[in-house]
Protein backbone atom coordinates (compact mmCIF):
# COMPACT_ATOMS: atom_id res chain seq x y z
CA UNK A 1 0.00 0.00 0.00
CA UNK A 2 1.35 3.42 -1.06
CA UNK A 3 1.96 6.06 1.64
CA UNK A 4 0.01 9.30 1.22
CA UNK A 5 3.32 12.57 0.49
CA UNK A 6 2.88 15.03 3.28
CA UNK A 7 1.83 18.59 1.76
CA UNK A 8 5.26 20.56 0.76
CA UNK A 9 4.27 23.82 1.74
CA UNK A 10 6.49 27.20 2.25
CA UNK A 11 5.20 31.15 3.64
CA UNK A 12 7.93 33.64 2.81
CA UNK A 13 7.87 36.75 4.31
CA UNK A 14 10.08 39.65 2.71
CA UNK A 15 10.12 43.27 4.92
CA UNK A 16 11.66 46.25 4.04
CA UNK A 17 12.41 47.34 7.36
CA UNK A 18 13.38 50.98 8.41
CA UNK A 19 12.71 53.83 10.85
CA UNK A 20 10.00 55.44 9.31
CA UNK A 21 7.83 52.24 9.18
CA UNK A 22 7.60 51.58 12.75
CA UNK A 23 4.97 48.73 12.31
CA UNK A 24 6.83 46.44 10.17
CA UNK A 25 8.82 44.40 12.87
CA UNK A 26 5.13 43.95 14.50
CA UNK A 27 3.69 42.91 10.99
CA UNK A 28 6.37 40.01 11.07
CA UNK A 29 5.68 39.08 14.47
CA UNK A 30 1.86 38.56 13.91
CA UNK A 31 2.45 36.68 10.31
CA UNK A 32 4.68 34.28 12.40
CA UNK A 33 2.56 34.49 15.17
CA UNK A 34 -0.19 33.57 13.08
CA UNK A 35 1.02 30.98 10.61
CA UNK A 36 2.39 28.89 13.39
CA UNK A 37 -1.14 29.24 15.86
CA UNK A 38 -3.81 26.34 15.46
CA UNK A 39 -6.27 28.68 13.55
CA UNK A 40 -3.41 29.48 11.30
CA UNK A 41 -2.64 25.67 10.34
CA UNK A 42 0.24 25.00 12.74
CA UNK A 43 2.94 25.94 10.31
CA UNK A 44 6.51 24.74 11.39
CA UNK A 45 9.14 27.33 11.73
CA UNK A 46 11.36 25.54 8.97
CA UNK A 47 8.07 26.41 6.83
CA UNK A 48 8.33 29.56 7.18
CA UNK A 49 11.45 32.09 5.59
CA UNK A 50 11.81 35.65 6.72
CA UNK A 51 13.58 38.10 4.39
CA UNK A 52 14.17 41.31 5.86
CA UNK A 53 16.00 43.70 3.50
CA UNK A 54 17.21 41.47 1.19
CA UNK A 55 19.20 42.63 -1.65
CA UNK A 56 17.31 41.77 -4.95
CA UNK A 57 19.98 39.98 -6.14
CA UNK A 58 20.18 37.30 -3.29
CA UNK A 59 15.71 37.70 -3.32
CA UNK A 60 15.93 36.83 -6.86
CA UNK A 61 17.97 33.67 -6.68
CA UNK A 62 16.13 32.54 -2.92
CA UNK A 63 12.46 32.70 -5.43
CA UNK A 64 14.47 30.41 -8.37
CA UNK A 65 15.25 27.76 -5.80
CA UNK A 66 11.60 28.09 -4.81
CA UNK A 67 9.86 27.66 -7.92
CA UNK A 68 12.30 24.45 -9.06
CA UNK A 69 11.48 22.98 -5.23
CA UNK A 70 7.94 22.25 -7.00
CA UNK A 71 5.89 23.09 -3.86
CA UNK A 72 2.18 22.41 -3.15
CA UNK A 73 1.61 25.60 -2.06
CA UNK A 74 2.98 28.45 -0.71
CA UNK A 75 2.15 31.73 0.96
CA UNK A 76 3.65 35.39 0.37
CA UNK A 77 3.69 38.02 2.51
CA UNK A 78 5.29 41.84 1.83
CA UNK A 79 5.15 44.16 4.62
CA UNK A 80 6.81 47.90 3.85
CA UNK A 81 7.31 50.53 1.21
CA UNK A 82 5.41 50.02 -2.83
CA UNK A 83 3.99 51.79 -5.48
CA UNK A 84 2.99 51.18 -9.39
CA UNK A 85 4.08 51.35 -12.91
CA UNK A 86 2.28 51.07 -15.25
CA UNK A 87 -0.36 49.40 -13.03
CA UNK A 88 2.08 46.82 -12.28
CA UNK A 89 2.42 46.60 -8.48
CA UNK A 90 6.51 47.21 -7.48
CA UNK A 91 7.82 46.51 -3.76
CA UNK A 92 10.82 47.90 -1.92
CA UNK A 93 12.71 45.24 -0.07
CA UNK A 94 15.66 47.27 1.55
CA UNK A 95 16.43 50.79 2.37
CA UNK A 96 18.89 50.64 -0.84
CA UNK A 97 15.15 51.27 -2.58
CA UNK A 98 15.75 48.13 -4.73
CA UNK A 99 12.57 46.88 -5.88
CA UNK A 100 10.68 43.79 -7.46
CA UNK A 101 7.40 43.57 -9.52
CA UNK A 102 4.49 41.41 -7.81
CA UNK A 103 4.85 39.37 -11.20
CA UNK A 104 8.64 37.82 -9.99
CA UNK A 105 6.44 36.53 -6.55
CA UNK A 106 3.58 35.12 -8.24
CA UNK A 107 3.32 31.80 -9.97
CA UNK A 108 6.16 30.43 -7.73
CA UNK A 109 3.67 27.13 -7.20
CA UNK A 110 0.32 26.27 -8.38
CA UNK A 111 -1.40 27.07 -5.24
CA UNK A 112 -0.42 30.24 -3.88
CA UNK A 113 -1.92 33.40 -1.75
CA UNK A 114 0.67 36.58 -2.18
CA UNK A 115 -0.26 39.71 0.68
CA UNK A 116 0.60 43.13 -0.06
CA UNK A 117 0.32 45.61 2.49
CA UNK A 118 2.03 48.29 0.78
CA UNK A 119 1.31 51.77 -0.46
CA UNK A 120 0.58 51.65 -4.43
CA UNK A 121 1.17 55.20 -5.70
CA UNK A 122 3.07 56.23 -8.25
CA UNK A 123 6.65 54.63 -8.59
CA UNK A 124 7.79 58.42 -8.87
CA UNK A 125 6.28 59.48 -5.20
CA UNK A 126 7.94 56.43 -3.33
CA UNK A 127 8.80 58.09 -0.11
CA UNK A 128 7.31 57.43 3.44
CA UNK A 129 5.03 54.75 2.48
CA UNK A 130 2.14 54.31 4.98
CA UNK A 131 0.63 57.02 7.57
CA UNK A 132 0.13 56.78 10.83
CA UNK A 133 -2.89 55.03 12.87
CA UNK A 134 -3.24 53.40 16.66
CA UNK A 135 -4.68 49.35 16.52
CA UNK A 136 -5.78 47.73 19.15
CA UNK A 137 -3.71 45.05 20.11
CA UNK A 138 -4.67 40.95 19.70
CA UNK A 139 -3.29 37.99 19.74
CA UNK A 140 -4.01 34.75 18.36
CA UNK A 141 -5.44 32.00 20.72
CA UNK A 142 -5.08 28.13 20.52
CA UNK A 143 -7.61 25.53 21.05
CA UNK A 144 -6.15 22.99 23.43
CA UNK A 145 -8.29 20.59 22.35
CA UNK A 146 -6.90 20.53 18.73
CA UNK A 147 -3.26 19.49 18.54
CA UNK A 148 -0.84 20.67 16.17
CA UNK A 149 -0.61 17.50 14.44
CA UNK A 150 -4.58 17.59 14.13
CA UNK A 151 -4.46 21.19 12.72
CA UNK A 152 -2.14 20.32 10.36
CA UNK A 153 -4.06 17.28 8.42
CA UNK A 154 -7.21 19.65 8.58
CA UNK A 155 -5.73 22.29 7.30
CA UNK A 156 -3.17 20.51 4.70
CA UNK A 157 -6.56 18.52 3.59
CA UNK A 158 -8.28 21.32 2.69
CA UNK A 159 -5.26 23.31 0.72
CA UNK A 160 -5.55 20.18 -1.27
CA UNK A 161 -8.79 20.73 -2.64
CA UNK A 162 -8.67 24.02 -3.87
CA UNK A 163 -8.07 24.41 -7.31
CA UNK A 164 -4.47 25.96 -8.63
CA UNK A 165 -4.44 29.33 -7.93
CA UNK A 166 -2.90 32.64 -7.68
CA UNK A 167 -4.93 34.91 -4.96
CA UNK A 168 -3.81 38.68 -4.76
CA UNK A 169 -4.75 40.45 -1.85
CA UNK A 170 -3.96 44.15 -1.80
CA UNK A 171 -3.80 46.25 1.21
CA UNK A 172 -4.97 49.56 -0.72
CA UNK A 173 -5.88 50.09 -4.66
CA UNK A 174 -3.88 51.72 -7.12
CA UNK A 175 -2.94 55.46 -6.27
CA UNK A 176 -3.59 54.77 -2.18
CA UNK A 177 -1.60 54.79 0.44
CA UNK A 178 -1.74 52.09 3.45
CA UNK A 179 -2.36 53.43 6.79
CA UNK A 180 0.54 51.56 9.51
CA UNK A 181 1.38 52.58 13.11
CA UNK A 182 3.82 50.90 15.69
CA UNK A 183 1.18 48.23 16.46
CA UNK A 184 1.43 46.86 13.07
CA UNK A 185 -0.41 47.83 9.92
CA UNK A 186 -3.68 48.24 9.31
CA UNK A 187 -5.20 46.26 6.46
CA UNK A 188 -2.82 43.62 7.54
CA UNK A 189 -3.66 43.62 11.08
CA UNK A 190 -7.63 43.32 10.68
CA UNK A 191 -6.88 40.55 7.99
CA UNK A 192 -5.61 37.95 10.47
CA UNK A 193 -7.83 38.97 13.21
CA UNK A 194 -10.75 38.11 10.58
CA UNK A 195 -9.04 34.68 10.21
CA UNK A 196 -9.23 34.37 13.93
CA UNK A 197 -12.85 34.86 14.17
CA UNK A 198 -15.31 32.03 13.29
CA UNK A 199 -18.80 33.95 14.57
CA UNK A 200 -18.83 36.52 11.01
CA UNK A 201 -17.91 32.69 8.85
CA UNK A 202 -20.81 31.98 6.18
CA UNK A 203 -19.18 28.97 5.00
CA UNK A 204 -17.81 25.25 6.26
CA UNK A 205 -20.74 25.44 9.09
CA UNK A 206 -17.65 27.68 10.44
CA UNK A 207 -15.51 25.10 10.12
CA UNK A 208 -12.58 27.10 7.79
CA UNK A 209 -12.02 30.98 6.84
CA UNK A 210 -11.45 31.06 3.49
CA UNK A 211 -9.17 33.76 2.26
CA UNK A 212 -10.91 36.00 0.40
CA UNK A 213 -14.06 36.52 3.05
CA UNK A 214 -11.48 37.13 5.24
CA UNK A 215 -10.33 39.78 3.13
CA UNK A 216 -13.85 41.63 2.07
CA UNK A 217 -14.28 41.58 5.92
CA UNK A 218 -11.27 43.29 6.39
CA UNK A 219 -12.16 45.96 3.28
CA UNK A 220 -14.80 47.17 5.55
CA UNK A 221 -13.02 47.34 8.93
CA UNK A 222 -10.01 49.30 7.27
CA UNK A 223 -12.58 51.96 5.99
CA UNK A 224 -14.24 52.19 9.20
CA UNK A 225 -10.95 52.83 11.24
CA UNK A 226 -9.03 54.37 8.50
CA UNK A 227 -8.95 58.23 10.32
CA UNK A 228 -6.75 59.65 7.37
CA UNK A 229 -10.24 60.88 5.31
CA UNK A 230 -7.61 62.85 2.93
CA UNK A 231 -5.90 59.60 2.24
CA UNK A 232 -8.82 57.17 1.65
CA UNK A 233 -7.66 53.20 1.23
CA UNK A 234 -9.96 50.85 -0.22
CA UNK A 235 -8.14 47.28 0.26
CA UNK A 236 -7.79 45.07 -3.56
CA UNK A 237 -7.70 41.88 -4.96
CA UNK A 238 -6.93 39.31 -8.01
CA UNK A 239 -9.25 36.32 -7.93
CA UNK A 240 -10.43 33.44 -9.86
CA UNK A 241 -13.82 32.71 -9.53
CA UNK A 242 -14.72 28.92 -9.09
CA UNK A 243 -18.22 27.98 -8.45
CA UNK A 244 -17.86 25.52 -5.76
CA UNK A 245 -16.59 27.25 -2.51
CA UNK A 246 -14.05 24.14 -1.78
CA UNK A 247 -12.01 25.35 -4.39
CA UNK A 248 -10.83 28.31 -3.29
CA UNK A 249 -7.96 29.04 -0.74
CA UNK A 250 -8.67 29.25 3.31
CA UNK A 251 -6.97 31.09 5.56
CA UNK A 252 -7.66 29.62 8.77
CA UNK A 253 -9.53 26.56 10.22
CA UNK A 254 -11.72 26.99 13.72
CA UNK A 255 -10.62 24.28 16.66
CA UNK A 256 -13.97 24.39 18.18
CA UNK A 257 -15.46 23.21 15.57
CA UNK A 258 -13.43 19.94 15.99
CA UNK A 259 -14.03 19.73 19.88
CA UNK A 260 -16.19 16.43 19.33
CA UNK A 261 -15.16 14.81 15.85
C-alpha cells in the first residue's frame, strides 16, 4: 500500500524594514505568530522564511530555488514601502530602494496566496510609504483541544482541494496609500484577526475561513478605522472565480469546531 506525500508547503515573508515604518517588525511578528497558531494551520518554523531587506539579487535567486522545489503551495507576505508602474504593483525590499514587480512573486507554485500591504502610488512618489494610525492590540489564541498534528491534516486537507491558484490580496488600490502605526499595519492587522474569528464565517458550518471573506471583511473594517479621510484606502484583490466554494484558498480553520469529531 502506497503512503500518502505530506503537503510541501512554504510562507515567505520579505520586509523592508526601516525607521519610518515603525509597524513592520510587528507585521512580522503577527504573520509568524499567526502561521504557526492552530487557527493558522500549525505551520513549522522551517516552513516559514523571513527576508528582511534582502538585496534583490540574493531575493531573486532565494524565489528560483523556490519555484524548481515544485511546492504544493505556498504563501507570500510583503510588509513595507510600494507603489505602481504602469499598473504593475513594485515593492521595496531594503532601504537601498531596490525593488521587485508582484509578477517575480507570483506563480512560484500552483497554489499560492501573495499579501501586499504596501502603499501603491506612483513609482515616482515612493517616499514614506504608509501614515500613521493606533490598533488595538490581539493575539491569536489556541484551542487545546486541537493538537498541532490535528491542525495540520485539517488544514493541509483542505489546501488540497482548492483548485491551482494565484490569490492577490492588496492592502490599498492603485494610487492609495496604506495606513501603519507601531502596532502593526492596518489592512494587515484586521486581515488575520478576521481569520481568527469564526462567529462573522458563512461557510464550512464555520468550520474554515477562506481567504478571500477574510479579506472583504477586512475591506470594511479598514474603511471604518481608517482616520486619514484625505488619504482614503480601499483594500484590492486578483481572484479566480470557481463555483464551488471548496475550491478556493482558506486562511484559517476553527478548533472548536473539531471539539467532538
Amino acid at each position: 500500500m502506497s503512503r500518502k506525500t505530506l503537503m510541501k508547503k512554504k510562507a515567505i515573508i520579505i520586509a523592508n524594514q526601516d525607521g519610518k515604518l515603525t509597524g513592520v517588525s510587528k507585521d512580522i511578528e503577527h504573520i509568524q505568530e499567526f502561521l504557526k497558531s492552530i487557527p493558522g494551520g500549525a505551520w513549522n518554523t522551517d516552513e516559514i522564511e523571513l527576508h528582511i531587506n534582502p538585496s534583490l539579487s540574493s531575493l531573486r535567486l532565494s524565489l528560483a530555488i523556490d519555484k524548481l522545489s515544485k511546492y504544493d503551495y505556498m504563501m507570500v507576505f510583503f510588509t513595507g514601502h510600494g507603489g505602481h508602474k504602469r499598473q504593475e504593483t513594485y515593492v521595496q525590499i531594503n532601504n537601498d530602494k531596490q525593488l521587485i514587480a508582484q509578477s517575480e512573486l507570483e506563480n512560484l507554485c500552483n497554489k499560492q496566496i501573495n499579501i501586499y500591504d504596501c502603499c501603491r502610488s506612483e513609482i515616482e512618489e515612493l517616499k514614506e510609504a504608509r501614515a500613521s494610525l493606533s490598533m488595538d492590540s490581539y493575539s491569536f489564541s489556541d484551542s487545546l483541544r486541537l493538537s498541532r498534528i490535528q491542525a495540520r491534516q485539517i488544514y493541509n486537507n483542505q489546501i488540497e482541494k482548492a483548485k491551482p491558484q494565484q490569490l492577490i490580496l492588496y492592502s490599498c488600490s492603485l494610487n492609495e496609500y496604506s495606513q501603519d502605526e507601531s502596532y502593526g499595519a492596518l489592512y494587515l492587522t484586521n486581515l488575520l484577526r478576521d481569520a481568527n474569528n469564526f462567529t462573522n464565517c458563512e461557510y464550512y458550518e464555520k468550520r474554515f475561513k477562506v481567504a478571500l471573506e477574510s479579506h472583504l471583511n477586512a475591506v470594511e473594517r479598514v474603511k471604518k478605522d481608517n482616520r486619514d479621510k484625505n488619504n482614503p484606502q480601499n483594500p484590492d484583490y486578483r481572484a479566480t472565480r470557481f463555483p464551488n466554494i471548496e475550491h478556493h484558498l482558506i486562511l484559517s480553520i476553527n478548533p472548536e469546531s473539531y471539539v467532538h469529531r
